[in-house]
Protein backbone atom coordinates (compact mmCIF):
# COMPACT_ATOMS: atom_id res chain seq x y z
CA UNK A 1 -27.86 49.74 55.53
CA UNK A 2 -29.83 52.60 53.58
CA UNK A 3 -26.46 54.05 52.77
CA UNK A 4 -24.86 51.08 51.47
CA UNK A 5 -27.28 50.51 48.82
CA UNK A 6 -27.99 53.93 48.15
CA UNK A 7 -24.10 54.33 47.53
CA UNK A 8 -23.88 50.99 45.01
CA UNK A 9 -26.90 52.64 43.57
CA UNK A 10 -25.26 55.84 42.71
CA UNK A 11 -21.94 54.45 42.01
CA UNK A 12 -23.11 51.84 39.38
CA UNK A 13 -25.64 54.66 37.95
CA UNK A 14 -28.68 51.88 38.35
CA UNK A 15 -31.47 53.99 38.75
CA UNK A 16 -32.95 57.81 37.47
CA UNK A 17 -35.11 60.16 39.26
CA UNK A 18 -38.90 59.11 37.27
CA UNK A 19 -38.21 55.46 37.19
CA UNK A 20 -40.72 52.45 37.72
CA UNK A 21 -38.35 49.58 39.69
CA UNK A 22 -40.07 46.23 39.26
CA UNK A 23 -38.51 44.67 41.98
CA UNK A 24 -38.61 40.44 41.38
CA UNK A 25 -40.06 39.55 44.65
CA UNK A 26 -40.28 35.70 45.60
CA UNK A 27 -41.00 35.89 49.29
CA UNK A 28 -37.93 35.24 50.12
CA UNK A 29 -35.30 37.04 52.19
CA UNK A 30 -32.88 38.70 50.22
CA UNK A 31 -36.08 39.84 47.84
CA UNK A 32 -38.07 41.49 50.81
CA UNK A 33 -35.22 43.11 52.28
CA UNK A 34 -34.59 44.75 48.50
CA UNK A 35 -38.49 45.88 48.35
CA UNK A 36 -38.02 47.30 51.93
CA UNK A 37 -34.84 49.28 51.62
CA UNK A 38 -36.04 50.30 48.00
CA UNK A 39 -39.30 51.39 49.40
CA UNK A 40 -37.78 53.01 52.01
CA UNK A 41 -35.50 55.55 49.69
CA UNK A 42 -38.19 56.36 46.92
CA UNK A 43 -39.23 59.42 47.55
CA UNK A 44 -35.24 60.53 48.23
CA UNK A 45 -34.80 59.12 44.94
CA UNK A 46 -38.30 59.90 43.17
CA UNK A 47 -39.00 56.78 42.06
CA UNK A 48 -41.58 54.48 41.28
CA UNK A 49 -41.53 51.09 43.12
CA UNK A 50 -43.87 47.51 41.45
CA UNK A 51 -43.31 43.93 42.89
CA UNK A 52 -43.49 41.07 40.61
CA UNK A 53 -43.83 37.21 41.69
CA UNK A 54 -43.06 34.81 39.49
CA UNK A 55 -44.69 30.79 40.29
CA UNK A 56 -42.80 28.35 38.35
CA UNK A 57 -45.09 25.71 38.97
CA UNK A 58 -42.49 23.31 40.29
CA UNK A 59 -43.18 23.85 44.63
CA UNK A 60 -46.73 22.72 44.82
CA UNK A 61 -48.31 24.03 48.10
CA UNK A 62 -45.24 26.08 48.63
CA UNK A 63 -44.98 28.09 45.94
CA UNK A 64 -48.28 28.84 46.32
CA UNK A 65 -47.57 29.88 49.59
CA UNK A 66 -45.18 32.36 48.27
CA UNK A 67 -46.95 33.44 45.78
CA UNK A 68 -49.79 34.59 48.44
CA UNK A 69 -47.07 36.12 51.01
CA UNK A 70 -45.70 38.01 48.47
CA UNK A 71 -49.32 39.66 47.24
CA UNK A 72 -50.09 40.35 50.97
CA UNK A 73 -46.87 42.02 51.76
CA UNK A 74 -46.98 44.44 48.45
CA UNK A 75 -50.43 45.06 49.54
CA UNK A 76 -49.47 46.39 53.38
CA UNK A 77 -47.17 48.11 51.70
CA UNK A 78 -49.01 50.02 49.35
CA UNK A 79 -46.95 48.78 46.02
CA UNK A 80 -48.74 47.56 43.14
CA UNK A 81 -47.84 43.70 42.95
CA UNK A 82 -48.04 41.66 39.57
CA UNK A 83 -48.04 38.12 39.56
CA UNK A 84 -48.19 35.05 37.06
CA UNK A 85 -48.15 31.00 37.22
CA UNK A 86 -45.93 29.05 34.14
CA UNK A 87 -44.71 26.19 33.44
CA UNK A 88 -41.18 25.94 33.66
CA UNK A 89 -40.33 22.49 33.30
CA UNK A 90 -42.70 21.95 30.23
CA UNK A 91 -40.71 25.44 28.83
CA UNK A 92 -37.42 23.85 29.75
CA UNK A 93 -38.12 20.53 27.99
CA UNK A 94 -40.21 21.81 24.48
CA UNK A 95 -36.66 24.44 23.75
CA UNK A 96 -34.14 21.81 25.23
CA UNK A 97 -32.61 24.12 27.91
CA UNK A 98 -31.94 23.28 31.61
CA UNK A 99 -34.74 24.12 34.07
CA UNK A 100 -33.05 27.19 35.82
CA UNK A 101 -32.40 28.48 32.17
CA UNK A 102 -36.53 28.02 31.04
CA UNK A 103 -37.03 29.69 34.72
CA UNK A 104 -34.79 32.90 33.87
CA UNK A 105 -35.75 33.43 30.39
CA UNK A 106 -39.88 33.19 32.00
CA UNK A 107 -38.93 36.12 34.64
CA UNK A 108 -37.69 38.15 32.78
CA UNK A 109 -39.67 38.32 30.04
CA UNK A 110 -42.88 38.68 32.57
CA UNK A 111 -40.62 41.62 33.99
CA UNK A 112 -39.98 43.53 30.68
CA UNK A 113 -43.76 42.93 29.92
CA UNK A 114 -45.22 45.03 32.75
CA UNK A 115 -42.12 47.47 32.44
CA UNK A 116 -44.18 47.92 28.55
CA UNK A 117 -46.88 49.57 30.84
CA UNK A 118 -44.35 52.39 32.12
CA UNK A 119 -42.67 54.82 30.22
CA UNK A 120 -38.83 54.45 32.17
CA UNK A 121 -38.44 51.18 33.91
CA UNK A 122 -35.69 49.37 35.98
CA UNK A 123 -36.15 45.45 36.77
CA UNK A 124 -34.12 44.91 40.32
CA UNK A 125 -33.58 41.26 41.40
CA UNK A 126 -31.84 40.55 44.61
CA UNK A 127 -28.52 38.74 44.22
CA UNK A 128 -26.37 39.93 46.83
CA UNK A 129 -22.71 38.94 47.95
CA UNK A 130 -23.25 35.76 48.81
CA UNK A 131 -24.70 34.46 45.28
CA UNK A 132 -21.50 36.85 44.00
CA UNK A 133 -18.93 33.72 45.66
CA UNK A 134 -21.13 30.73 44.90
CA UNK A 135 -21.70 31.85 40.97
CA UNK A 136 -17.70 32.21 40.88
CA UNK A 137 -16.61 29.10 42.70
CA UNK A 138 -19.65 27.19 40.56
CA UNK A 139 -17.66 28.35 37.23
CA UNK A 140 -14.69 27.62 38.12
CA UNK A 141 -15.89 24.15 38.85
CA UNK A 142 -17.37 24.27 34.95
CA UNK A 143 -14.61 25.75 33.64
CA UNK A 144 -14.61 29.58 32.80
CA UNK A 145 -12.11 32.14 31.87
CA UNK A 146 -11.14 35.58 32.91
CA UNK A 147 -14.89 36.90 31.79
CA UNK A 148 -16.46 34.26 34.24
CA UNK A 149 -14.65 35.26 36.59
CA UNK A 150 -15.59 38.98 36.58
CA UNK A 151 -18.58 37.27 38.28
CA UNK A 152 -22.58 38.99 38.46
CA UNK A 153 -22.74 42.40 36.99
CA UNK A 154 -24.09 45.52 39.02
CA UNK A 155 -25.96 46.33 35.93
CA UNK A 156 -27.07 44.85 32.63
CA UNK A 157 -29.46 46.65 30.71
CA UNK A 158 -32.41 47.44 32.12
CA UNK A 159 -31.70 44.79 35.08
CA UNK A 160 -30.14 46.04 38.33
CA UNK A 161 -28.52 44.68 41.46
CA UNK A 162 -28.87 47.25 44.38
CA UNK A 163 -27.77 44.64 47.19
CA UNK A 164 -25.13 42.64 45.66
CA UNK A 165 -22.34 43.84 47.92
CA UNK A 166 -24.74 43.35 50.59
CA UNK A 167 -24.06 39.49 52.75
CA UNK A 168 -26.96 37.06 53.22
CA UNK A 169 -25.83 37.31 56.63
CA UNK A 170 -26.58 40.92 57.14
CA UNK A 171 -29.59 41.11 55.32
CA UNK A 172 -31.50 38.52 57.45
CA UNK A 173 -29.90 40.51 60.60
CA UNK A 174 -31.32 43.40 59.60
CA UNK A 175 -35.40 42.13 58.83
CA UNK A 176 -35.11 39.70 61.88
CA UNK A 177 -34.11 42.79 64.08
CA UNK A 178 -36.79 44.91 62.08
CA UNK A 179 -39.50 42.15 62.65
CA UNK A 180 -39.95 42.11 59.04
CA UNK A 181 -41.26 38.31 57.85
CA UNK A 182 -40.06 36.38 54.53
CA UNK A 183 -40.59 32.82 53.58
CA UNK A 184 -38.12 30.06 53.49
CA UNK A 185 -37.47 28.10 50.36
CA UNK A 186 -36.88 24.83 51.71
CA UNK A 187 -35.28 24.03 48.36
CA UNK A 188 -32.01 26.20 49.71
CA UNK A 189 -31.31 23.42 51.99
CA UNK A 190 -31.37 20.52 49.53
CA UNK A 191 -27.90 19.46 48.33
CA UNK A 192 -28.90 17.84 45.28
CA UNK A 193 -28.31 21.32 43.51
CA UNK A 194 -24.69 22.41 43.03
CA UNK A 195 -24.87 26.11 44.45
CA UNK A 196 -26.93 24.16 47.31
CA UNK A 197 -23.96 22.27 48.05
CA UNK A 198 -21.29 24.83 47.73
CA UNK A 199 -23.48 27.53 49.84
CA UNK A 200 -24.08 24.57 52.85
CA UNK A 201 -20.85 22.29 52.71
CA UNK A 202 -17.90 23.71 50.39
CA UNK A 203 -17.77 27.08 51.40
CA UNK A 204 -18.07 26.39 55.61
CA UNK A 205 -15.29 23.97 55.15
CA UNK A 206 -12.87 26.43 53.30
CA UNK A 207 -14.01 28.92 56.31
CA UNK A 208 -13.21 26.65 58.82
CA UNK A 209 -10.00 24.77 57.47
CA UNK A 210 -8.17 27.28 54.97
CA UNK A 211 -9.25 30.79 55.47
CA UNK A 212 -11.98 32.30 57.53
CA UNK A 213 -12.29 35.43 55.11
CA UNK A 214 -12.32 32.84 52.00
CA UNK A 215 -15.78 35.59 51.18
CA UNK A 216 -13.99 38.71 51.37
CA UNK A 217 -10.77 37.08 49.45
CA UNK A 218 -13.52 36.26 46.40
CA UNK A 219 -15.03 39.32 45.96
CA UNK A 220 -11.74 41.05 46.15
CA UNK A 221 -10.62 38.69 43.65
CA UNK A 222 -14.28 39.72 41.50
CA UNK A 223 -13.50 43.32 41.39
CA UNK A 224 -9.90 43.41 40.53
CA UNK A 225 -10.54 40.34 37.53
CA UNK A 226 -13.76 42.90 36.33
CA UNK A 227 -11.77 46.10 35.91
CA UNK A 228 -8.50 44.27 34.18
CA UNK A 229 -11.24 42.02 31.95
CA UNK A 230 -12.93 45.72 31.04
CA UNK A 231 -9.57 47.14 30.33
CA UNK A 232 -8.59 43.95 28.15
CA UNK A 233 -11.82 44.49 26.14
CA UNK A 234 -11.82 47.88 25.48
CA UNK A 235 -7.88 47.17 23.88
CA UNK A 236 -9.35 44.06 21.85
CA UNK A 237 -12.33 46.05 20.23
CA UNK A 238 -9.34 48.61 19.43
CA UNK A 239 -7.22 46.01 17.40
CA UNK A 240 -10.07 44.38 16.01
CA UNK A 241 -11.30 47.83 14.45
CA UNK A 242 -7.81 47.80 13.09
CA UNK A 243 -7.30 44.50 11.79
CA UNK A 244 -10.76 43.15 10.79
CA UNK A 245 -13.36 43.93 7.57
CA UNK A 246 -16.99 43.00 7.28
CA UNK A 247 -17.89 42.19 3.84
CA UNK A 248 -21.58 40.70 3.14
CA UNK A 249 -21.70 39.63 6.16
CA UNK A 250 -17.97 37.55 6.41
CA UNK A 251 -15.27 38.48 8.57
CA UNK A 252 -11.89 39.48 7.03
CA UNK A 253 -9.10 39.09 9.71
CA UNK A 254 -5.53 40.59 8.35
CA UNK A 255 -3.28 37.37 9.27
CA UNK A 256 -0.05 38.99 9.97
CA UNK A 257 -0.71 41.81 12.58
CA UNK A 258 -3.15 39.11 14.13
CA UNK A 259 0.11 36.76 14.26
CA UNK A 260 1.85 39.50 16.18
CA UNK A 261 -0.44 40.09 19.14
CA UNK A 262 -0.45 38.37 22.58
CA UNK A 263 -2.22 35.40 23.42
CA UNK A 264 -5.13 36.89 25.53
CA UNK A 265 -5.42 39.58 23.09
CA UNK A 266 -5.80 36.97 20.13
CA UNK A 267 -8.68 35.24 21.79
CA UNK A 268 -10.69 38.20 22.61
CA UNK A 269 -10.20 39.70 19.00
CA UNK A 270 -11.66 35.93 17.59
CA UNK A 271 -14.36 35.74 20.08
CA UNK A 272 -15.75 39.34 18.83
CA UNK A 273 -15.47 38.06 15.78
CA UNK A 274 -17.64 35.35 16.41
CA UNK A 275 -19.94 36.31 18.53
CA UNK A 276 -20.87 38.79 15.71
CA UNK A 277 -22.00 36.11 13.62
CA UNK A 278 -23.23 33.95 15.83
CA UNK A 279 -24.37 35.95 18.94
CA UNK A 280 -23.32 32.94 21.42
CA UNK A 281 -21.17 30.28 21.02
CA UNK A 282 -22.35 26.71 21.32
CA UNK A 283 -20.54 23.68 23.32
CA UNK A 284 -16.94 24.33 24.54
CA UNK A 285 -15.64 27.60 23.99
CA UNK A 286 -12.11 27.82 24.46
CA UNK A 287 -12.05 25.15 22.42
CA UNK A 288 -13.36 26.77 19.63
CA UNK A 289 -11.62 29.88 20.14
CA UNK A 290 -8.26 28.12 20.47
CA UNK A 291 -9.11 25.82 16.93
CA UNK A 292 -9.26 29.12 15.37
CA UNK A 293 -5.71 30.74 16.71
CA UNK A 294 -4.47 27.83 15.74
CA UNK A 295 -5.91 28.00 11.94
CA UNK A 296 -4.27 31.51 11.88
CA UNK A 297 -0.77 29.53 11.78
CA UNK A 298 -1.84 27.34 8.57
CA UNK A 299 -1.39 27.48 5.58
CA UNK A 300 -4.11 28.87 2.59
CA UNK A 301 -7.10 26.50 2.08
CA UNK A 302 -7.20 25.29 5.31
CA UNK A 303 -10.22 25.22 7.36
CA UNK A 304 -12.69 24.35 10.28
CA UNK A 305 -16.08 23.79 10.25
CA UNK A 306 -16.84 22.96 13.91
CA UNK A 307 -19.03 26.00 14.66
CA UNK A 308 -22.41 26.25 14.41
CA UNK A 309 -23.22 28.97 11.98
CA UNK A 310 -19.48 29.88 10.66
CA UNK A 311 -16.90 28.51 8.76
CA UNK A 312 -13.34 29.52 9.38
CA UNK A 313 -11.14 29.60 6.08
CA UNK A 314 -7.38 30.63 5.18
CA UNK A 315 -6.89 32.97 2.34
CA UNK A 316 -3.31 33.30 1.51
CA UNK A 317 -3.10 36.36 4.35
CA UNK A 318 -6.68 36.53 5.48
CA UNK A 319 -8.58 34.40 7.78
CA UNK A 320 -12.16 34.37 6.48
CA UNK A 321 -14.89 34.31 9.22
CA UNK A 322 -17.72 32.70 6.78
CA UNK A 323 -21.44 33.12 7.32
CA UNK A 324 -23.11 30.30 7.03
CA UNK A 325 -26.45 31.81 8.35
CA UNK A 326 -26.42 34.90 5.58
CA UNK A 327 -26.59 32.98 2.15
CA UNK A 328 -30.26 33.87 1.57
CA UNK A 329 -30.19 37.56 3.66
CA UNK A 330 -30.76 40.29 1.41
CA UNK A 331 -28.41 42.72 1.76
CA UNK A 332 -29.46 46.70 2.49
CA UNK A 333 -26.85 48.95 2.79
CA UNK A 334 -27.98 52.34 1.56
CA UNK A 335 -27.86 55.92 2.03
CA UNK A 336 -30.88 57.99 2.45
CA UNK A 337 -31.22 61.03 0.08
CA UNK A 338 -34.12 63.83 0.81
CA UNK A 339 -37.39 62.28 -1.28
CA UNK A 340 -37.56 58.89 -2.82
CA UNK A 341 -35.18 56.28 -2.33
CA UNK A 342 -35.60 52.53 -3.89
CA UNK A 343 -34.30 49.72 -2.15
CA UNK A 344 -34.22 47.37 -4.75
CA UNK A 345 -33.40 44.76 -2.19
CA UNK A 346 -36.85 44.28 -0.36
CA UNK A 347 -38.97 45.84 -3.22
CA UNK A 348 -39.49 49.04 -1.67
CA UNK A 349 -39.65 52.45 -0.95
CA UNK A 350 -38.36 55.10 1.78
CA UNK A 351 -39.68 58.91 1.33
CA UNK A 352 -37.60 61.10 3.38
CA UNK A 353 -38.89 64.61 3.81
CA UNK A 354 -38.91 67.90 6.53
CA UNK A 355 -42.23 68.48 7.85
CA UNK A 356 -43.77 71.15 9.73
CA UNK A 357 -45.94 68.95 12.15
CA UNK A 358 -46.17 65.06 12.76
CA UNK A 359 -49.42 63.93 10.82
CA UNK A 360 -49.63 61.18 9.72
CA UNK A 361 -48.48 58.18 12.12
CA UNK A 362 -48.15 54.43 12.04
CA UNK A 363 -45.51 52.25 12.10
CA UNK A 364 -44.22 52.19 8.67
CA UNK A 365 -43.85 56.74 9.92
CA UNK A 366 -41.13 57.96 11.87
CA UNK A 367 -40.94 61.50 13.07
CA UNK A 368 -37.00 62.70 14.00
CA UNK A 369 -35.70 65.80 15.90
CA UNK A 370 -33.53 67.07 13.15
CA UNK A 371 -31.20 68.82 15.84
CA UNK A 372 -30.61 65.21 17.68
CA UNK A 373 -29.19 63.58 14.25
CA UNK A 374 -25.62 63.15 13.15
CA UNK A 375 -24.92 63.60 9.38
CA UNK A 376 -26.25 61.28 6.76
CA UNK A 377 -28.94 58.82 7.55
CA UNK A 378 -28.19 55.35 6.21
CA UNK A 379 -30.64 52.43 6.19
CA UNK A 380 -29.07 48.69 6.37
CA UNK A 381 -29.43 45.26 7.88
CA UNK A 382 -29.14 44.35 11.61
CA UNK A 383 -25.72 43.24 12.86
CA UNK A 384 -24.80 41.18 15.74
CA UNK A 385 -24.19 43.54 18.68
CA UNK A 386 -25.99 46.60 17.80
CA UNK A 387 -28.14 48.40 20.13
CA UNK A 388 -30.76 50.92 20.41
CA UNK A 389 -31.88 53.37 23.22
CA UNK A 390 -35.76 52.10 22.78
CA UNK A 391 -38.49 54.87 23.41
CA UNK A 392 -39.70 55.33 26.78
CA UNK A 393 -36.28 53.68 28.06
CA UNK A 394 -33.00 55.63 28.83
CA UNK A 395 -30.30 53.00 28.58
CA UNK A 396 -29.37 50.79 25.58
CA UNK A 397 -30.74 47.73 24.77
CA UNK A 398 -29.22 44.61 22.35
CA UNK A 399 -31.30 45.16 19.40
CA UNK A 400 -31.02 40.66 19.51
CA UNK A 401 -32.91 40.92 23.29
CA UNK A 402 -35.33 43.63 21.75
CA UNK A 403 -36.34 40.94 18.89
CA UNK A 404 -36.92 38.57 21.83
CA UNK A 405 -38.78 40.44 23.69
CA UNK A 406 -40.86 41.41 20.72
CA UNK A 407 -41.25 38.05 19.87
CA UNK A 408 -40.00 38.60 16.39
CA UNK A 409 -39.55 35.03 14.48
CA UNK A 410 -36.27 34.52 13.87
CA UNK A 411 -36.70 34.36 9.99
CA UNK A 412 -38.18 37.89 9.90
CA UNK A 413 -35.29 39.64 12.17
CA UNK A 414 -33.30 40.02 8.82
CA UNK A 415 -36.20 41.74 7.15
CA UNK A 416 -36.16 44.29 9.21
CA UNK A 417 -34.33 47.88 7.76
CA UNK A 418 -32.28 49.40 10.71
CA UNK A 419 -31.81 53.00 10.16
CA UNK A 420 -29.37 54.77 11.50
CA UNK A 421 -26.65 58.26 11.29
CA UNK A 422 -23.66 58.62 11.77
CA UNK A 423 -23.36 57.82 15.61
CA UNK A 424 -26.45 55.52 16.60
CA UNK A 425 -29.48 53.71 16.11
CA UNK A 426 -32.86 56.04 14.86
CA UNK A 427 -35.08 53.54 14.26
CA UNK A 428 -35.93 49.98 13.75
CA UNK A 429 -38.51 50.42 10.69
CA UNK A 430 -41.62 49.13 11.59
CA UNK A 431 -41.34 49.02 15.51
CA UNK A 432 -39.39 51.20 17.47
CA UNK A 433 -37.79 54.43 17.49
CA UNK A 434 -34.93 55.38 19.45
CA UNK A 435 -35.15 57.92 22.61
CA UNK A 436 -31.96 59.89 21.38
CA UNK A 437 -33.89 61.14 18.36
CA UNK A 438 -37.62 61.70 19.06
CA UNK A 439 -39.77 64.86 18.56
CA UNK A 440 -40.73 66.92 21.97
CA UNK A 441 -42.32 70.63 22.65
CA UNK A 442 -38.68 72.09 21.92
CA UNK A 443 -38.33 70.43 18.67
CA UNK A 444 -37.54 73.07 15.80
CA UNK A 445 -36.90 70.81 12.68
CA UNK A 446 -38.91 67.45 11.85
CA UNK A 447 -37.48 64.81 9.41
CA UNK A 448 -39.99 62.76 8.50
CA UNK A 449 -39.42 59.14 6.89
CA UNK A 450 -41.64 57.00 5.40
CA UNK A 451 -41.63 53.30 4.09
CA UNK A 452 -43.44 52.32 1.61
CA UNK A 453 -43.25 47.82 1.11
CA UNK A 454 -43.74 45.78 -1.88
CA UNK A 455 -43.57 49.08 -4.18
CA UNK A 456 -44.16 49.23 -7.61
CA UNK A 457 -43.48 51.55 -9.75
């Protein structure tokens, strides 16, 4: 069992040697067995194992219960144990999400908050291949397309899944024969929930009437769908880097080699194009996507409006991508010369200099390796899907899940001057840096830049 999840580990890249794993631990099985096998490979890995509980204030006596088990196993085993109590329904109802959304969005953000504390941290929750079958058979049930079905990623930013080719099955074989306890949700065997019901009566049936290896058949089915949905993506950011212009913040889409490409090509090109305007797409999807394939066919002036946050326009042989969210954004685009540069746009002013030694510091002061930059250094507004390698982290993060983490109001996010060269992401002025750039005791050149807000000359 140590080798399986060592090998996913290595395979998928989920964890370096110096890491803190907060490992999401609700007392449960498949969460003990991943705080056991992770505890037990540590020191072959050098790592740093945490447990986090999360009580969502919906179980009463039981989650309490859990709550306690899980504090009292961390403790035996000698791993630091954070814990905290919300309110998940009362979160669910004041930002109109579902319950299971509010619950998510409250884990991880306790998560990310004690990763803060550590300087390189991996958050590992405990989906294994079981969850895998029921998340693909629930969207296929909602309706999904070749993306859905691609299933639970191994990785996601700084969120790994060590066990998910691991079955329920085998991982309560393996603490029951190991003695090891873990608490029963008696919520699992409730079929008011849909994954209840697919998990205890869909899935047995298709076992037991169509195909006894209906699992093995879906996760076959996960992997192949994932690599040909990666290989489709990587082509569609190609022709959209062909076809496409950004200007002020609308998308240009060139109408006739658009008209030329193939279906599945088409609707990956428009939902790039969307989703970097409008992050996530409300309501029905393909139906959105498909309104605007079909616009590409009219004629000029026609339109849709039927998107939150964009309107789609024909322009005799464009197909404007409108903005509807930028109107008031003030545009930076600029690039940084050695000494003073005026950005007219905000009112203020960015000293760029070399410097012997890093003096004075704040966060309006950045201090850059010169020999880890690329060419010019630009400054400019955020844009839907950048990302940054955040200090003290070593993979990327969505500079949009940064914000949230931050707690950044919305209204400020466009405020905020992203510098970058000519490859990546330096610095988001006024909060973080990025780990690809910063000083260290082998650093021979330092660029120092400075803002300076509401300037006046």
């Amino acid at each position: 069992m140590i080798n399986r999840i060592l090998k996913t580990i290595d395979k998928w890249d989920m964890i370096k040697p110096g890491d803190t794993v907060i490992v999401g631990l609700s007392g449960g099985a498949d969460s003990v067995f991943l705080l056991h096998l992770l505890n037990s490979v540590k020191a072959q890995l050098n790592i740093n194992i945490v447990s986090a509980h999360v009580n969502h204030g919906v179980r009463g006596e039981f989650a309490l219960n859990d709550q306690i088990f899980s504090e009292k196993l961390s403790k035996k085993m000698n791993i630091p144990f954070y814990t905290i109590d919300v309110d998940m329904n009362g979160y669910a109802k004041e930002h109109g999400i579902s319950s299971e959304e509010a619950g998510r969005i409250l884990r991880y953000d306790f998560f990310r908050k004690i990763g803060k504390e550590y300087s390189n941290y991996k958050i590992a929750v405990a989906h294994n291949r079981d969850d895998q079958v029921e998340t693909i058979l629930m969207r296929i049930m909602r309706g999904t397309g070749l993306d859905g079905l691609a299933g639970i990623p191994y990785t996601r930013d700084e969120i790994i899944r060590p066990i998910l080719d691991i079955s329920r099955v085998d991982i309560e074989y393996y603490l029951n024969s190991n003695g090891i306890e873990y608490v029963d949700d008696h919520t699992n065997f409730e079929t008011d929930y849909m994954r209840n019901k697919i998990r205890l009566k869909l899935i047995p049936e298709i076992e037991k009437t169509y195909n006894p290896k209906f699992k093995t058949a879906i996760i076959s089915l996960v992997d192949i769908v994932r690599e040909e949905s990666d290989y489709l993506n990587i082509e569609s950011i190609s022709v959209y880097n062909k076809i496409v212009n950004v200007v002020d913040g609308n998308i240009y889409i060139d109408i006739e080699p658009f008209s030329k490409l193939h279906i599945a090509i088409k609707r990956r090109v428009i939902r790039i194009a969307l989703e970097q305007i409008v992050s996530t797409l409300e309501g029905n999807s393909y139906e959105q996507i498909e309104d605007v394939v079909s616009l590409s066919e009219k004629q000029t002036g026609k339109r849709i409006d039927n998107i939150k946050g964009v309107s789609v326009i024909i322009e005799y042989d464009k197909m404007v991508l409108k903005n509807n969210t930028v109107e008031n954004k003030k545009s930076i685009d600029k690039t940084l010369e050695m000494g003073i540069n005026n950005v007219y746009a905000n009112n203020s002013v960015i000293i760029m200099e070399i410097v012997d030694k890093i003096s004075k510091t704040n966060n309006k002061t950045a201090y850059f390796d010169c020999d880890k930059l690329s060419g010019n250094i630009f400054v400019r507004n955020r844009k839907n899907g950048d990302r940054i390698v955040p200090t003290g982290m070593t993979g990327s993060k969505k500079i949009k899940d940064f914000f949230i983490d931050e707690k950044i109001p919305q209204s400020q996010r466009d405020e905020i001057m992203v510098f970058c060269d000519e490859e990546k992401i330096i610095w988001l002025g006024g909060l973080r840096q990025s780990e690809l750039t910063k000083v260290d005791n082998d650093t021979k050149k330092i660029l120092k830049i400075e803002i300076l807000e509401d300037y006046d000359e």
